[in-house]
Protein backbone atom coordinates (compact mmCIF):
# COMPACT_ATOMS: atom_id res chain seq x y z
CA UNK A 1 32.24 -66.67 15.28
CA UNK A 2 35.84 -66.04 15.72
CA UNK A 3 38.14 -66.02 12.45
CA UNK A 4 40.32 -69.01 11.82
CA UNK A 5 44.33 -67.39 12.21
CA UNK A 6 47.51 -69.14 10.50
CA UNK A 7 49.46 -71.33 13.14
CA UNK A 8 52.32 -73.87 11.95
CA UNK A 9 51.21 -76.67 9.86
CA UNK A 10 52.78 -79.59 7.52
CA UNK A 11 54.66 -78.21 5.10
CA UNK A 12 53.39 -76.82 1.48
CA UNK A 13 49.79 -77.01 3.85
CA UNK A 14 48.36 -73.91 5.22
CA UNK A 15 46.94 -74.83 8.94
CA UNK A 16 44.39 -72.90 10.75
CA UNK A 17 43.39 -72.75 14.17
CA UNK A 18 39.79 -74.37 15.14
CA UNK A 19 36.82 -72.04 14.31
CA UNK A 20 34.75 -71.19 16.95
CA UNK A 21 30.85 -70.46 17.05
CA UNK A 22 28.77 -69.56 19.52
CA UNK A 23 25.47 -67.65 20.18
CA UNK A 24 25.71 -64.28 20.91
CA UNK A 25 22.56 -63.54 22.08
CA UNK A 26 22.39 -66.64 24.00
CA UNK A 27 25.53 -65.82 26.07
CA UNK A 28 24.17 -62.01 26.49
CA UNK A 29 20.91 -63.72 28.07
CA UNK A 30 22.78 -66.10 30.17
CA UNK A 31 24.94 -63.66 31.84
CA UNK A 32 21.78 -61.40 32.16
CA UNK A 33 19.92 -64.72 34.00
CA UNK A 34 23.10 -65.86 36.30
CA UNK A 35 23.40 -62.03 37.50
CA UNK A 36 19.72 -62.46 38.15
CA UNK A 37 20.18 -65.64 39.98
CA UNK A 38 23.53 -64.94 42.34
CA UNK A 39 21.56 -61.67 43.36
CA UNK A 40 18.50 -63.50 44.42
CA UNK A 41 20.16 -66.00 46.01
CA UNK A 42 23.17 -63.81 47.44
CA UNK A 43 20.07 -61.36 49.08
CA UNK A 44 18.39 -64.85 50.57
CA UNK A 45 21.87 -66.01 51.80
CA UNK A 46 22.99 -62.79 53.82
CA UNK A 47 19.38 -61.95 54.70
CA UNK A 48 17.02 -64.69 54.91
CA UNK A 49 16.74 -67.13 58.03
CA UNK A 50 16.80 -71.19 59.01
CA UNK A 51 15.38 -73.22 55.91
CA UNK A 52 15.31 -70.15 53.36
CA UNK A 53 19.28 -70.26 53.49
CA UNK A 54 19.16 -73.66 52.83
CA UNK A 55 17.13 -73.43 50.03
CA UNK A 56 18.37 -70.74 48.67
CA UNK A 57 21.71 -72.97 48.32
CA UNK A 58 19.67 -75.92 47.12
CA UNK A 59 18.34 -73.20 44.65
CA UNK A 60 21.50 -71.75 43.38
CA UNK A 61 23.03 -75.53 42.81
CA UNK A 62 20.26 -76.19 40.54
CA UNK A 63 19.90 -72.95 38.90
CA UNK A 64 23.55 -72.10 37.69
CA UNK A 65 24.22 -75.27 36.36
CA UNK A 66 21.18 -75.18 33.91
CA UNK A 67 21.70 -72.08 33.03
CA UNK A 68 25.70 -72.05 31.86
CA UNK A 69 24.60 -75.24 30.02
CA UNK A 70 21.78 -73.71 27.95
CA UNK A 71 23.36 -70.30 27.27
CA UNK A 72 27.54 -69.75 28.11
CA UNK A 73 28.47 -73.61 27.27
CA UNK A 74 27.20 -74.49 23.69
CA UNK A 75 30.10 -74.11 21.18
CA UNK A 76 30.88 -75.72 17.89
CA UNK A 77 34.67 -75.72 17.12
CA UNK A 78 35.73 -76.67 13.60
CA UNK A 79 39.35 -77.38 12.69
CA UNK A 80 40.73 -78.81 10.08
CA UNK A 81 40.54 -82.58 11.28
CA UNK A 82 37.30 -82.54 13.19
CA UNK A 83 34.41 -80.73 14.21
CA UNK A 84 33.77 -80.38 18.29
CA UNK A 85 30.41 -80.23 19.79
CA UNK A 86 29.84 -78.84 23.03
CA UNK A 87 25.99 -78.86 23.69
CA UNK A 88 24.27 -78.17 27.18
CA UNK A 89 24.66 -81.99 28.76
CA UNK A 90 27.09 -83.49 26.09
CA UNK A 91 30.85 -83.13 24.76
CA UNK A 92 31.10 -84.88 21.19
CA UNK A 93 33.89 -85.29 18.90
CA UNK A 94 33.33 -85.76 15.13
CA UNK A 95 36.83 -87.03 12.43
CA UNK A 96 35.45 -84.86 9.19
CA UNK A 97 35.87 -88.64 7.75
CA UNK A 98 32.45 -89.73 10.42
CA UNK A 99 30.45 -86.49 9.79
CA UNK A 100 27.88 -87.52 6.95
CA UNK A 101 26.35 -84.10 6.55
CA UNK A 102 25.78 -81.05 8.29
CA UNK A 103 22.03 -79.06 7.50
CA UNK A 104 19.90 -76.31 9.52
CA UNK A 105 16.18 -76.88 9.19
CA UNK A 106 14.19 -75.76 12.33
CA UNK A 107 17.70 -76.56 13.95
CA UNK A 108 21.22 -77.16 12.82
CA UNK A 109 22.73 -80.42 13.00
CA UNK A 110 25.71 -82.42 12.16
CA UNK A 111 24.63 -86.25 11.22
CA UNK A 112 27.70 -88.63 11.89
CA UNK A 113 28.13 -91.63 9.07
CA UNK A 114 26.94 -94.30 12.01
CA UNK A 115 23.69 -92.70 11.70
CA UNK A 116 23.51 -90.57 14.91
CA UNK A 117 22.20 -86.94 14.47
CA UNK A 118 23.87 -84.35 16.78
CA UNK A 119 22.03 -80.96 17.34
CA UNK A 120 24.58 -78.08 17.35
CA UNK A 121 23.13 -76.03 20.04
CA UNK A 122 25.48 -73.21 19.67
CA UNK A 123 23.84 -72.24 16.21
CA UNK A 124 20.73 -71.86 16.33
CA UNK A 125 18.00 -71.35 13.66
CA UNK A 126 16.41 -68.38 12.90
CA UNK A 127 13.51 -67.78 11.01
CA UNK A 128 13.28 -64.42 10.79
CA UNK A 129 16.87 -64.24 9.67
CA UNK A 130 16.19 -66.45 7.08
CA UNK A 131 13.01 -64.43 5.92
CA UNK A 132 15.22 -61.33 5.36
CA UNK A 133 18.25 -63.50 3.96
CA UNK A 134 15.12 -64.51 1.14
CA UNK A 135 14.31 -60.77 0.71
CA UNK A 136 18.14 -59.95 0.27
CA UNK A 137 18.69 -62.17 -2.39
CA UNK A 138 15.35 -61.40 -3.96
CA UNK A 139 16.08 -57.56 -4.10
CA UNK A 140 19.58 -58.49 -5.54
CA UNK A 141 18.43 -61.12 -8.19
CA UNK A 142 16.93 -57.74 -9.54
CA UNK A 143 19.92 -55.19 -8.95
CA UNK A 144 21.69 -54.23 -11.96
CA UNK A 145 24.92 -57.09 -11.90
CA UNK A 146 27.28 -53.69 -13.39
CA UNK A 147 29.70 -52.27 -11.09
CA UNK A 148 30.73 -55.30 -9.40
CA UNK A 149 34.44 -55.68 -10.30
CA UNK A 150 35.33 -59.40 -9.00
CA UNK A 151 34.59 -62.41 -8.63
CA UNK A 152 35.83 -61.86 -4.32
CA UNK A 153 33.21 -59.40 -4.38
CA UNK A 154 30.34 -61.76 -5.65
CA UNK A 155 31.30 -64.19 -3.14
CA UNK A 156 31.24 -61.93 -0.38
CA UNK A 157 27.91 -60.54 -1.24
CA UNK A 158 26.42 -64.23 -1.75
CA UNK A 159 27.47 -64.69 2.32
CA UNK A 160 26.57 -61.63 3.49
CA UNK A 161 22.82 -62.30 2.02
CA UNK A 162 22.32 -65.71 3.68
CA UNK A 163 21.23 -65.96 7.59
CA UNK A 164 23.48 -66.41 9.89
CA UNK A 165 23.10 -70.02 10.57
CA UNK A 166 23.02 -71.49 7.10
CA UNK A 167 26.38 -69.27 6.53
CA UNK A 168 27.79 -71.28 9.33
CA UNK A 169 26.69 -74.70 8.07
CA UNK A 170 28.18 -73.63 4.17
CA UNK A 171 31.66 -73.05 6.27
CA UNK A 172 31.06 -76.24 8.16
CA UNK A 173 30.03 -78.80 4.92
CA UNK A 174 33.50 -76.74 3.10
CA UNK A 175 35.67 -77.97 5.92
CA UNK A 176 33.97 -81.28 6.18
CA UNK A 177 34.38 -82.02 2.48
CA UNK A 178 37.85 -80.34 2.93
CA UNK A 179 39.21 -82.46 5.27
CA UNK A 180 37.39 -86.21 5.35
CA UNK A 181 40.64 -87.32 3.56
CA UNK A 182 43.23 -85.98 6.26
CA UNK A 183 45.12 -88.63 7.98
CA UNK A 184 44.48 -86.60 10.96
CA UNK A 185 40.38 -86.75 10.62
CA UNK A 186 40.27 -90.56 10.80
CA UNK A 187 39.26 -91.90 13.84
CA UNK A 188 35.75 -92.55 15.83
CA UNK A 189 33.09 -90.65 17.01
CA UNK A 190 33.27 -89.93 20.92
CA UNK A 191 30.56 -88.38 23.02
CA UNK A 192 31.12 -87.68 26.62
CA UNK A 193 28.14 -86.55 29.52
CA UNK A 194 28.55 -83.01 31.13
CA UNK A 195 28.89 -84.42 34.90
CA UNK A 196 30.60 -81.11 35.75
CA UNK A 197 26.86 -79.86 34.90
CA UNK A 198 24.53 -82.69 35.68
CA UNK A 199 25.87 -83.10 39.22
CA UNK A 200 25.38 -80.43 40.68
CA UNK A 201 22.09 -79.71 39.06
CA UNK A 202 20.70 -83.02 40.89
CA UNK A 203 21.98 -82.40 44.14
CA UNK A 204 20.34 -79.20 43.81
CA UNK A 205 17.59 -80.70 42.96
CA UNK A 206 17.27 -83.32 45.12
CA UNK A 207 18.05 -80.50 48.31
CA UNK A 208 14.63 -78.60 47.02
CA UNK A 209 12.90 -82.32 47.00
CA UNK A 210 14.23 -82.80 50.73
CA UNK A 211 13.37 -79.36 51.87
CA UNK A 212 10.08 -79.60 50.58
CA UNK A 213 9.37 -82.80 51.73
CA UNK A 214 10.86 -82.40 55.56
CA UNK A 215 9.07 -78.80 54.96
């Protein structure tokens, strides 16, 4: 997650730019996999003959695609009139006045007011994360409370004990409750299809089909 820094606002109103959170580990995995991928296909391309070109290309088209949307692309971005979705196939757009609730269970997700549940891809759940966040606060629920010498201090303990992901959904309910009143987070829910990823994933696709049909 990158930290929110001041930018102009309305006057007498502080104004922040959009927070941004993404996975880590996912984009560490899906730069590992791409690498993986342009040096298979790159070898098959300069060394490989007739139809193993050809379906190496077919290959690659299909390959890259699905792999940028499940691991570089997901991103949440929360500002201070909306939140921003940006999940492997879909784009969506949330006012704070249409989100309903935001909770992590086995996944996180932001539920709009019309009903429709959005999965928020770029935070994912962890249980092991949440395991130790239980045996953090359990350890400090019997620490010895003296020492501790403000109330900041509390608070920032409290975060640093929960898991990652239900951190991240705290922050996102604060700025949804936060800003459902702005005149700015009024407005209707959009959602808008990845083509820039779904195209060429089917006509990669549907090249390996031909190949291995004509084959």
């Amino acid at each position: 997650m990158t930290s929110p820094t001041p930018r102009p606002g309305q006057p007498g109103e502080p104004a922040y730019d959009d927070r941004v959170y993404r996975s880590p580990m996912g984009i560490a995995g899906g730069a590992l996999l791409l690498a993986l991928a342009l040096w298979i296909g790159t070898d098959a391309l300069l060394n490989g003959a007739g139809r193993i070109r050809w379906i190496a290309v077919a290959g690659l088209l299909l390959v890259v695609p699905l792999v940028v949307a499940f691991t570089v692309r997901p991103a949440v971005y929360a500002g201070a009139d909306r939140l921003r979705v940006r999940n492997p196939f879909r784009s969506i757009e949330l006012p704070w006045s249409k989100v309903a609730a935001v909770r992590a269970g086995y996944s996180t997700e932001a539920v709009a007011v019309s009903g429709a549940v959005y999965q928020l891809w770029a935070v994912p759940v962890s249980l092991r994360k949440r395991k130790q966040a239980a045996r953090r606060q359990a350890r400090a629920a019997t620490d010895d409370p003296h020492g501790r010498t403000s109330v900041t201090a509390d608070v920032t303990d409290a975060k640093a004990r929960r898991a990652p992901a239900d951190q991240t959904v705290a922050d996102l309910r604060e700025l949804a409750e936060r800003g459902a009143g702005r005149p700015g987070a009024q407005g209707a829910e959009r959602v808008r299809w990845a083509y820039e990823v779904i195209a060429p994933a089917v006509l990669g696709l549907l090249g390996l089909i031909v190949l291995i049909i004509t084959g």
